[in-house]
C-alpha atoms as a PDB file:
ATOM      1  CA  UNK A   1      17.698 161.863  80.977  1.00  0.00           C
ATOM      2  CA  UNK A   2      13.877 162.420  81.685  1.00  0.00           C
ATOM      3  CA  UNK A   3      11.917 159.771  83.010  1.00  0.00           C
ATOM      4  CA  UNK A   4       9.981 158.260  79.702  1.00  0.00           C
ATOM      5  CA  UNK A   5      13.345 157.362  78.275  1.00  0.00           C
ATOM      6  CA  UNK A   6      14.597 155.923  81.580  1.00  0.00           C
ATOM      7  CA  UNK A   7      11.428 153.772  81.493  1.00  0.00           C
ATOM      8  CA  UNK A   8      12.091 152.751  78.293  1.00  0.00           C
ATOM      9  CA  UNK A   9      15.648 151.405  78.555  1.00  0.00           C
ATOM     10  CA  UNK A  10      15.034 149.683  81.908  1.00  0.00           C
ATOM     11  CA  UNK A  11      12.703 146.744  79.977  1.00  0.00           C
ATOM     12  CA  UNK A  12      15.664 147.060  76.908  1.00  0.00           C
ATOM     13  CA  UNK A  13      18.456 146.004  79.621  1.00  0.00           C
ATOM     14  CA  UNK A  14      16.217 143.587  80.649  1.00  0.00           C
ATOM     15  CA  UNK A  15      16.048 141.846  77.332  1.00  0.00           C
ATOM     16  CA  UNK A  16      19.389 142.608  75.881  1.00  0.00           C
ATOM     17  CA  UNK A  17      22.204 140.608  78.118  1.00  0.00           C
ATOM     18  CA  UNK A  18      25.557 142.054  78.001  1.00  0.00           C
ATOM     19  CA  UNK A  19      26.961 141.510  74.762  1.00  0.00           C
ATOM     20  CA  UNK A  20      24.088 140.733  72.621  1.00  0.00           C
ATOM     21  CA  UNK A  21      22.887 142.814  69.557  1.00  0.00           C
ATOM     22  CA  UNK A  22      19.686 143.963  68.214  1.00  0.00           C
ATOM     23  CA  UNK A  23      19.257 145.663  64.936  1.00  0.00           C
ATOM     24  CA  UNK A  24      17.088 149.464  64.609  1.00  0.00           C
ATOM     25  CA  UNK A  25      13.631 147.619  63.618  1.00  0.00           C
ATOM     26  CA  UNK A  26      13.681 145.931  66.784  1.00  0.00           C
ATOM     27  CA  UNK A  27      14.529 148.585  68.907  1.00  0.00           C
ATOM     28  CA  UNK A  28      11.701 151.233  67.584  1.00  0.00           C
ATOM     29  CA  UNK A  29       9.411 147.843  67.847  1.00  0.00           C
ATOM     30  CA  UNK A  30      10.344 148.610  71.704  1.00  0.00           C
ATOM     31  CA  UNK A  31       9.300 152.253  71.320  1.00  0.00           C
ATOM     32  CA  UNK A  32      13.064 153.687  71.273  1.00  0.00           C
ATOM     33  CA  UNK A  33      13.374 156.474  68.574  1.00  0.00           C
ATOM     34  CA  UNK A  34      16.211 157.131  66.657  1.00  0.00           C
ATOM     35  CA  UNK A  35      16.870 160.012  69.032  1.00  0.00           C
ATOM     36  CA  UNK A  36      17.082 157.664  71.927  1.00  0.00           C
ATOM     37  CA  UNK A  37      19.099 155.344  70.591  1.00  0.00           C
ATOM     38  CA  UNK A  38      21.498 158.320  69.518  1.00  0.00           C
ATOM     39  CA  UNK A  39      21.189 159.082  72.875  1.00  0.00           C
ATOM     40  CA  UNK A  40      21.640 155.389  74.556  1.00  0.00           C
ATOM     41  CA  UNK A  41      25.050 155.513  72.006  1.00  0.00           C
ATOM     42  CA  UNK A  42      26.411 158.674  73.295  1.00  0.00           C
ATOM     43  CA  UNK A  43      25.773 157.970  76.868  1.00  0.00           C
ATOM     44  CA  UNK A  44      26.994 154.507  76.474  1.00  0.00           C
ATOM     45  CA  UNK A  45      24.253 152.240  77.404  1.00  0.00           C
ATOM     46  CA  UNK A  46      24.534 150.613  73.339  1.00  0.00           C
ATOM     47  CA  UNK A  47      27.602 150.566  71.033  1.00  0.00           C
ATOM     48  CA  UNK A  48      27.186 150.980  67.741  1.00  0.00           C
ATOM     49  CA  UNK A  49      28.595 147.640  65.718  1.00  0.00           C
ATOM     50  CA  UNK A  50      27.631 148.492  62.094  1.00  0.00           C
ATOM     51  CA  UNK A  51      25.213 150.868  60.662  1.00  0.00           C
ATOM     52  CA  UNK A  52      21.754 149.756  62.432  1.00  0.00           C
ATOM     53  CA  UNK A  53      23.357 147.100  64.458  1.00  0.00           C
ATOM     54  CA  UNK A  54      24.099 147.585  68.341  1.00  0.00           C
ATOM     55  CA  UNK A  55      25.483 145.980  70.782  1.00  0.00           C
ATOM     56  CA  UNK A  56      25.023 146.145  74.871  1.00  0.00           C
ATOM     57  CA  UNK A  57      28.407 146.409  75.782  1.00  0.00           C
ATOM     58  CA  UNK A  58      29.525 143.906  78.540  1.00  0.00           C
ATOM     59  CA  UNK A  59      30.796 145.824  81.692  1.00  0.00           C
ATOM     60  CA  UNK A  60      34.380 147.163  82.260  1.00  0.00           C
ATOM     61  CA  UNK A  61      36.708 144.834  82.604  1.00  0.00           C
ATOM     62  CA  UNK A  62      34.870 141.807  81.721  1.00  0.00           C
ATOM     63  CA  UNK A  63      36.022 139.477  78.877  1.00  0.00           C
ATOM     64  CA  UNK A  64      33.745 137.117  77.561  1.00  0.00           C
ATOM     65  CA  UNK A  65      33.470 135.257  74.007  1.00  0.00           C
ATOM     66  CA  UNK A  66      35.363 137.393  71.080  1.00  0.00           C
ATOM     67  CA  UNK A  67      33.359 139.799  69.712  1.00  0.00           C
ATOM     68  CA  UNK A  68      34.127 138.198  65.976  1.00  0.00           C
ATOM     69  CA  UNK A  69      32.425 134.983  66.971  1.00  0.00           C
ATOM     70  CA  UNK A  70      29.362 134.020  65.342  1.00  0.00           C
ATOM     71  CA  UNK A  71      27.390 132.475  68.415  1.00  0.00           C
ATOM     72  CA  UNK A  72      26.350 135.965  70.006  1.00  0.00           C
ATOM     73  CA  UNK A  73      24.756 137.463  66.780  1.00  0.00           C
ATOM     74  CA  UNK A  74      22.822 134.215  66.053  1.00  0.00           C
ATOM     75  CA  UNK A  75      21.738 133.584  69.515  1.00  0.00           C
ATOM     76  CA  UNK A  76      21.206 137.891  69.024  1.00  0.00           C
ATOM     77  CA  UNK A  77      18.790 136.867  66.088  1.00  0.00           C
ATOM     78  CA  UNK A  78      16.878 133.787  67.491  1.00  0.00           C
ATOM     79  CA  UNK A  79      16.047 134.684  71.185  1.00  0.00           C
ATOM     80  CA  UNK A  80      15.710 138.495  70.970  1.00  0.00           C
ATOM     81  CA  UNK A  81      14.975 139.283  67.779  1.00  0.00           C
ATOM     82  CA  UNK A  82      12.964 136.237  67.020  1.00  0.00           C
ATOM     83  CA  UNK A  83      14.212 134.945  63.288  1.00  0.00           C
ATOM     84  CA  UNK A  84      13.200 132.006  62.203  1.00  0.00           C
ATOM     85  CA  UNK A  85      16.841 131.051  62.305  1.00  0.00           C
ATOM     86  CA  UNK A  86      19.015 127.879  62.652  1.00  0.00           C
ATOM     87  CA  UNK A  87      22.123 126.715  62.384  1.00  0.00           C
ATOM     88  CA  UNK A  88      22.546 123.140  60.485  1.00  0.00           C
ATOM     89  CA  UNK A  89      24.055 121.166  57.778  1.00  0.00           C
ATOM     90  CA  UNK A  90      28.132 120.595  58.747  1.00  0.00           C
ATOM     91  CA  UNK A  91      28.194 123.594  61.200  1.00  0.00           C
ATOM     92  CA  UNK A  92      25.447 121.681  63.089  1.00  0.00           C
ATOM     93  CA  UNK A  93      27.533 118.864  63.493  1.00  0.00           C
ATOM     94  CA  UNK A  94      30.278 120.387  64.109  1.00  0.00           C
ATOM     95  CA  UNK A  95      28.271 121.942  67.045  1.00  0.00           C
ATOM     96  CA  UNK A  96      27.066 118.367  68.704  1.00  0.00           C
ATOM     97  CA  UNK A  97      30.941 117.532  68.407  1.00  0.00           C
ATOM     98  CA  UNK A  98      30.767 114.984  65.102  1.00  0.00           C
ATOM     99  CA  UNK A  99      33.489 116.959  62.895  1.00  0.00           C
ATOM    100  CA  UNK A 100      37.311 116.575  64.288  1.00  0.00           C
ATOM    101  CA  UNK A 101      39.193 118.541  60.635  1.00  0.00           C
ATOM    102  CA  UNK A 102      40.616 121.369  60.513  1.00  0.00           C
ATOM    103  CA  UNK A 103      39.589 123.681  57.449  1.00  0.00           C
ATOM    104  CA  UNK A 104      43.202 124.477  55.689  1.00  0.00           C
ATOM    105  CA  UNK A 105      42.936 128.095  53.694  1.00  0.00           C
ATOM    106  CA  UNK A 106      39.641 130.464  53.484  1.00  0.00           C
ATOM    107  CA  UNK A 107      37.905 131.487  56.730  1.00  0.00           C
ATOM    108  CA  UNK A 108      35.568 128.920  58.517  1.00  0.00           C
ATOM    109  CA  UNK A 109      31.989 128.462  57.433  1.00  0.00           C
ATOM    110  CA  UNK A 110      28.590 128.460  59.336  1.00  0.00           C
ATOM    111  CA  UNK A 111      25.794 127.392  57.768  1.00  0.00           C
ATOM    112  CA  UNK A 112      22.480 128.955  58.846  1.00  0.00           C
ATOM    113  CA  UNK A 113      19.188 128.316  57.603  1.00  0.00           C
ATOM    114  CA  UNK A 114      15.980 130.352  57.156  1.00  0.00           C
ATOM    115  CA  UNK A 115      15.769 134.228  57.149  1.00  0.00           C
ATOM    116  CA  UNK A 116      18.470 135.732  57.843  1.00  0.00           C
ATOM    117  CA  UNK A 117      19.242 139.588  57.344  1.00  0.00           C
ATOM    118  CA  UNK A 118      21.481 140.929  55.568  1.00  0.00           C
ATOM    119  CA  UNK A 119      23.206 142.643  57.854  1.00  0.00           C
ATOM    120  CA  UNK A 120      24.389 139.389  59.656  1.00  0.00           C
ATOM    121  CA  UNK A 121      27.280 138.890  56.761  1.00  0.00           C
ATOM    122  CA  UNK A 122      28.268 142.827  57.189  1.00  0.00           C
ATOM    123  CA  UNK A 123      29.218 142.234  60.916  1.00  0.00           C
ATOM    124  CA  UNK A 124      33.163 142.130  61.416  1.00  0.00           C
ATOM    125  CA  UNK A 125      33.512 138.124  61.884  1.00  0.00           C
ATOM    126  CA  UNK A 126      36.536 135.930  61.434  1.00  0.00           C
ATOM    127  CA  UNK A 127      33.861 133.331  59.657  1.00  0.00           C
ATOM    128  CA  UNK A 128      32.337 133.130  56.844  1.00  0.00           C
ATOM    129  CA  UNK A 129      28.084 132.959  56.810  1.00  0.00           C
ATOM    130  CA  UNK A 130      26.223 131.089  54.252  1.00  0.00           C
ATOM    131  CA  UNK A 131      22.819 131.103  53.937  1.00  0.00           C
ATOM    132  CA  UNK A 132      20.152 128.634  52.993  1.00  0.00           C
ATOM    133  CA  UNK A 133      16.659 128.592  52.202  1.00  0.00           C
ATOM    134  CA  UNK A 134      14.724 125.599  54.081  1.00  0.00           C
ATOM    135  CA  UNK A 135      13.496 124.223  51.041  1.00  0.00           C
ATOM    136  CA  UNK A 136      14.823 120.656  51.571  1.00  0.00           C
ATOM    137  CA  UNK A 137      11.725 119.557  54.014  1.00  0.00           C
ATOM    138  CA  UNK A 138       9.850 121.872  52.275  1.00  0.00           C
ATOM    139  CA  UNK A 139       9.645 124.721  55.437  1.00  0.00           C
ATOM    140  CA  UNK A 140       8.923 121.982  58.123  1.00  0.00           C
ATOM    141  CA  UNK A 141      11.177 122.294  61.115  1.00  0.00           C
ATOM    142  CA  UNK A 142      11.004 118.712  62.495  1.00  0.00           C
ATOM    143  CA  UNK A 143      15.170 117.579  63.602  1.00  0.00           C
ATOM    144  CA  UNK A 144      15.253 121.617  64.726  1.00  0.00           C
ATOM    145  CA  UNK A 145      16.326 121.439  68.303  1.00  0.00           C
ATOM    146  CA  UNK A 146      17.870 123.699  71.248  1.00  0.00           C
ATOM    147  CA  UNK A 147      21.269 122.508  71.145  1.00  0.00           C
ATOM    148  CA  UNK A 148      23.718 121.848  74.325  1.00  0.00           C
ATOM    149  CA  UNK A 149      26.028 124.398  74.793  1.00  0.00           C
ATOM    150  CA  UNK A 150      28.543 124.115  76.756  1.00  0.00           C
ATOM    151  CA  UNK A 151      28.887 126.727  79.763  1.00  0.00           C
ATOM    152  CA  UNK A 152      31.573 129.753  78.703  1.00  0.00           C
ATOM    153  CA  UNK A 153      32.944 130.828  81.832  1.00  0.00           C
ATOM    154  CA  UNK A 154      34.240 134.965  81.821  1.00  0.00           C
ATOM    155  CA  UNK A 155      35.457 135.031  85.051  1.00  0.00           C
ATOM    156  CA  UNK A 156      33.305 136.935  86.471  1.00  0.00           C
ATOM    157  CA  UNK A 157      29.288 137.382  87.369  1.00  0.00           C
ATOM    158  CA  UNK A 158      28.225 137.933  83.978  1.00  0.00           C
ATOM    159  CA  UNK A 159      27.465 134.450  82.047  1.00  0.00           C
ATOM    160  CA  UNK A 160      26.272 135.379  78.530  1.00  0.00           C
ATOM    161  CA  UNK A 161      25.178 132.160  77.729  1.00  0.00           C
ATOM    162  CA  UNK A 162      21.977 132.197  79.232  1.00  0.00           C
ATOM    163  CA  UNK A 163      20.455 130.110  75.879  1.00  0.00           C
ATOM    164  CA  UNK A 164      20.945 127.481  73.561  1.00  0.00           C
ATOM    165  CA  UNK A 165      21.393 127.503  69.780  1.00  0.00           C
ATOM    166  CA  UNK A 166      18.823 126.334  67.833  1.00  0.00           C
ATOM    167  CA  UNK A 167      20.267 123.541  65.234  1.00  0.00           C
ATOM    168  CA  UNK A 168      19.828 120.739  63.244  1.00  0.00           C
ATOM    169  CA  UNK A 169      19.557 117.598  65.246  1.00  0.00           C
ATOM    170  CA  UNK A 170      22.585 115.136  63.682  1.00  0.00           C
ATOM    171  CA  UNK A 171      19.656 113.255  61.901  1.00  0.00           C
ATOM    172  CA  UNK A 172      18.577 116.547  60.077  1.00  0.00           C
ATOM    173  CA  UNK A 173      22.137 118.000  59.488  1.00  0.00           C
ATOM    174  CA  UNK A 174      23.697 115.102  57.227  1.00  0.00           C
ATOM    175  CA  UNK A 175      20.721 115.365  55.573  1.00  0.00           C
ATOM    176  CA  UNK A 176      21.794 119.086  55.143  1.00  0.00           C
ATOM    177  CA  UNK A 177      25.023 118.631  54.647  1.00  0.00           C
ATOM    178  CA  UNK A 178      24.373 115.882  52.104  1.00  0.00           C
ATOM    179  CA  UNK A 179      22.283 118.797  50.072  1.00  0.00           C
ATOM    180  CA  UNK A 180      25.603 120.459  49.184  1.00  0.00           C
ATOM    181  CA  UNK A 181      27.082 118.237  47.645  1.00  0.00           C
ATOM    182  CA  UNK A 182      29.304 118.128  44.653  1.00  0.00           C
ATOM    183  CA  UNK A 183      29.619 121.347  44.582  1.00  0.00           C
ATOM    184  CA  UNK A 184      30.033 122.965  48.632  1.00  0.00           C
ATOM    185  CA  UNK A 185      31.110 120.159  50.378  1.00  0.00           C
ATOM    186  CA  UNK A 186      33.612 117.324  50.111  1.00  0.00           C
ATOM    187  CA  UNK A 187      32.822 113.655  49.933  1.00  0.00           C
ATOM    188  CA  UNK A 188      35.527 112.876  51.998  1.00  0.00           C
ATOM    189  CA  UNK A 189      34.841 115.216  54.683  1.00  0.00           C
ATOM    190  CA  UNK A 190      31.312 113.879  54.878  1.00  0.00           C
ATOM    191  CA  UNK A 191      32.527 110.427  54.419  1.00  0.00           C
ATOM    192  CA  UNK A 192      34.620 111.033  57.877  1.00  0.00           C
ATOM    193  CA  UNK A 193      31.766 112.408  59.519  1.00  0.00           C
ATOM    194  CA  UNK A 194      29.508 109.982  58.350  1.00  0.00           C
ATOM    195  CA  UNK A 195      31.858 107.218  60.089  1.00  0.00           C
ATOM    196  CA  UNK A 196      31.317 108.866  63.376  1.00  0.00           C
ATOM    197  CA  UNK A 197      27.453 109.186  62.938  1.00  0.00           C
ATOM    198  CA  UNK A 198      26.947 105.862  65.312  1.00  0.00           C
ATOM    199  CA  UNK A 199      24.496 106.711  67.714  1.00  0.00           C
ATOM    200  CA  UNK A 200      21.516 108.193  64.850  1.00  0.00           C
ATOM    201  CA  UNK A 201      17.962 107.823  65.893  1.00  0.00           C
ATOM    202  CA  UNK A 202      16.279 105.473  62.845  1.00  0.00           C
ATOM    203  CA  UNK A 203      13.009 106.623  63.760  1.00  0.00           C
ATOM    204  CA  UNK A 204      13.305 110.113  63.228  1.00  0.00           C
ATOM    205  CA  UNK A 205      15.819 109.552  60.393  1.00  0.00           C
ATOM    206  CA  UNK A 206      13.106 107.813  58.438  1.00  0.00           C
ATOM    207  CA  UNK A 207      10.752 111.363  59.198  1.00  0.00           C
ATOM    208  CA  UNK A 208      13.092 113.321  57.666  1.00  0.00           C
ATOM    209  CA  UNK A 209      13.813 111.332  54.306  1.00  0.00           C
ATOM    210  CA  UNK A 210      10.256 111.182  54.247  1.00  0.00           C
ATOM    211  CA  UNK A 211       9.903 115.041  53.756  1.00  0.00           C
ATOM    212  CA  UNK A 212      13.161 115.450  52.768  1.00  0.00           C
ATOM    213  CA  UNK A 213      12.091 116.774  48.927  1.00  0.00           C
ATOM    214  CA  UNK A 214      15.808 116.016  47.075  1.00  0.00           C
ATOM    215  CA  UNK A 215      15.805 112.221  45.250  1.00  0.00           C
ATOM    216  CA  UNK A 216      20.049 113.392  45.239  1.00  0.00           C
ATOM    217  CA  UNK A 217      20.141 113.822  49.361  1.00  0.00           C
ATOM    218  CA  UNK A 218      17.946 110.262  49.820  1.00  0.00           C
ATOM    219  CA  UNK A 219      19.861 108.315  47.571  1.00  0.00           C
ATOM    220  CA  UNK A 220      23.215 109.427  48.926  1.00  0.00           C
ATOM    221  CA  UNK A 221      22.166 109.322  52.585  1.00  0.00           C
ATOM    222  CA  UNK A 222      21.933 105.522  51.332  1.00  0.00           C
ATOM    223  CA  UNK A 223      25.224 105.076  49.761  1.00  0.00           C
ATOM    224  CA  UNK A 224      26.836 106.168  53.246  1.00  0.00           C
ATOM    225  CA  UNK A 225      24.511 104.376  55.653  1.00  0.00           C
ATOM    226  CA  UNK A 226      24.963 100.858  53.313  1.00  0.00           C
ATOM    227  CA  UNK A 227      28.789 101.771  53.551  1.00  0.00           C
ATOM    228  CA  UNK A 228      29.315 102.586  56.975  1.00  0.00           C
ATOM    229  CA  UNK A 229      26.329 100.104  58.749  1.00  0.00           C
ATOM    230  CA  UNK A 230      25.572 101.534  61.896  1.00  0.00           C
ATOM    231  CA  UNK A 231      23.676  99.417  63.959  1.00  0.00           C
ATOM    232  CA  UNK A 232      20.663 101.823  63.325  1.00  0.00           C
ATOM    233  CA  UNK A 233      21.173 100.707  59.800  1.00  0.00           C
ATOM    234  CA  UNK A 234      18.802  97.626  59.951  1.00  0.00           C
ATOM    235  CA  UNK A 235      16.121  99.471  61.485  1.00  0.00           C
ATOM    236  CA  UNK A 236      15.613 101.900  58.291  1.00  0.00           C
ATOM    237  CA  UNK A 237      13.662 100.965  55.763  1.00  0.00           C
ATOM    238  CA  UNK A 238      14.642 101.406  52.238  1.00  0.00           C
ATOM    239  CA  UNK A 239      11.315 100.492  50.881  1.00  0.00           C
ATOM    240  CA  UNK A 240       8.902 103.215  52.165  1.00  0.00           C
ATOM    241  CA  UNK A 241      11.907 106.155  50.415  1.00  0.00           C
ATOM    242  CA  UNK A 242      11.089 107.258  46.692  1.00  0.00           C
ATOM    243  CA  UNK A 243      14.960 107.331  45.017  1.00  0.00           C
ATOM    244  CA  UNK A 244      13.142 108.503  41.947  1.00  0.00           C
ATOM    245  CA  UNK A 245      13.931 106.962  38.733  1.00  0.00           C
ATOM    246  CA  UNK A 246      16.835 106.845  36.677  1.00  0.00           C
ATOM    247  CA  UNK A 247      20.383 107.352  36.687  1.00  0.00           C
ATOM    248  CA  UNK A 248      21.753 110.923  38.090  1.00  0.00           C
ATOM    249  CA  UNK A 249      25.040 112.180  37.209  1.00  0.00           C
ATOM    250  CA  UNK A 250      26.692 114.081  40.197  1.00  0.00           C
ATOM    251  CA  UNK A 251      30.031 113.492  40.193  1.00  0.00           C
ATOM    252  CA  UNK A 252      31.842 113.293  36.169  1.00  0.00           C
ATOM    253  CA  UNK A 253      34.330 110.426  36.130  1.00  0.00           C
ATOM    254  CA  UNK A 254      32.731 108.544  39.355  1.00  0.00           C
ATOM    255  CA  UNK A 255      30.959 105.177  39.418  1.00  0.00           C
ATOM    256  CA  UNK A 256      27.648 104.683  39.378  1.00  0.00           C
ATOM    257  CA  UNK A 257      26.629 103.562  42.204  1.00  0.00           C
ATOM    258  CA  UNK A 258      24.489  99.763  41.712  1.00  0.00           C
ATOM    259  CA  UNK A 259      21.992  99.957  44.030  1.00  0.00           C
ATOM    260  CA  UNK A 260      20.792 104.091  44.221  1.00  0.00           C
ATOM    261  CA  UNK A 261      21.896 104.428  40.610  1.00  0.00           C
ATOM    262  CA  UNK A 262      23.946 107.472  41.653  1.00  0.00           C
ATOM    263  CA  UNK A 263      27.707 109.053  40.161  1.00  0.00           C
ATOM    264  CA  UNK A 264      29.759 109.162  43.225  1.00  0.00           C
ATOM    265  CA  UNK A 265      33.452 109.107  43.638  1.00  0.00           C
ATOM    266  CA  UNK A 266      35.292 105.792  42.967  1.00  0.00           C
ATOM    267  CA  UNK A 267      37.445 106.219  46.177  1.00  0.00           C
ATOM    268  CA  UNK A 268      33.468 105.233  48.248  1.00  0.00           C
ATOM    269  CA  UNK A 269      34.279 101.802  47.264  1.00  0.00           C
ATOM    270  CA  UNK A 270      33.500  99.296  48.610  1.00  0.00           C
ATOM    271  CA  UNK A 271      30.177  99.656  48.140  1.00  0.00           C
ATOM    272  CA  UNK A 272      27.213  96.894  49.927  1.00  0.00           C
ATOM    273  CA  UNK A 273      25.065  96.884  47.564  1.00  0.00           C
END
């Protein structure tokens, strides 16, 4: 190996933990060419995961997080790669520990929002990735937060959980997770979820539902928080949201909701309003 490549890979170990990934346009943006990484490949230093996706491998012997999880290739895509990339809506609370069902038939879903490539869904993972645009506050990233993660111990010197996720804060995931509703999400499950949400910051709640840009996600954010009243409840106020005008049908056979003038399902009763 001549010395230009060897100065070149030193900086790329130094960037790449053990068991991260990095994608072809990354690694030329480093000044590897396609003959290096060949090279890097065939001597070992990077294993190929799909076609232009690779992978440091993590040293002999050394068993860390599966290499079907979804953590490594998002933390892959927001620290080293630099995407614009988060994870929210129900995965997010799921993530700060405010989901406690288990998902019976189909593979688990993580929600991620912003660009992500499409290469992400083509990695062998035992989840399944949707992706959404971050139209719902219009491209603002206030509630997007580096996330607590708990430390993964291997067993040995070689912690790969050197950074957080970036997520929703709980404030900006319901918010999220209210978005998918009727259609890719279940009342219930959100109801549940809801329940838990006890400890909610008002202030920042009140940012978000004023740029969130969906009348649907204010007005049922309502419903639950009149339902379940937290004791952040009293410190919203209803009177600085725009719910729009008019009756919206979400939810065919449900009851219109009196106050937010919304079709959810009857089984939300009682209602407060």
């Amino acid at each position: 190996m001549n010395h230009q490549k060897k100065e070149r890979l030193k900086p790329l170990l130094n960037k790449v933990p053990p068991g991260f990934m990095v994608n072809t346009s990354w690694l030329r943006a480093q000044g590897i060419d396609p003959k290096s990484i060949h090279d890097y490949v065939s001597r070992g230093w990077l294993e190929r995961v799909i076609r232009g996706v690779y992978r440091r491998p993590l040293p002999e012997g050394v068993h860390a997080v599966s290499k079907d999880s979804w953590e490594i290739p998002l933390l892959s895509l927001q620290w080293i790669m630099k995407r614009d990339v988060h994870l929210g809506g129900e995965s997010a609370l799921d993530l700060a520990g405010y989901t406690h069902y288990l998902i019976l038939g189909g593979m688990p879903r993580i929600h991620l929002y912003g660009p992500v490539p499409s290469w992400l869904k083509r990695l062998p993972m035992q989840t399944k990735i949707v992706v959404r645009r971050r139209t719902l506050f219009g491209g603002d990233s206030t509630g997007v937060i580096n996330a607590s993660q708990d430390v993964r111990e291997t067993g040995h010197a070689v912690n790969v959980w050197r950074w957080p996720i970036n997520a929703s804060s709980p404030e900006r995931a319901i918010l999220e997770a209210l978005d998918e509703l009727p259609h890719h999400a279940c009342f219930d499950n959100l109801d549940k979820i809801f329940e838990g949400l006890t400890t909610l910051r008002p202030k920042q709640l009140m940012t978000l539902l004023t740029l969130c840009r969906s009348v649907k996600v204010r007005r049922l954010f309502f419903v639950f928080a009149d339902r379940h009243r937290h004791p952040w409840h009293k410190h919203l106020d209803a009177s600085k949201i725009d719910f729009g005008s008019g009756p919206r049908a979400l939810v065919e056979g449900g009851r219109l909701h009196p106050t937010y003038r919304i079709y959810v399902p009857k089984d939300l009763e009682p209602f407060s309003g």
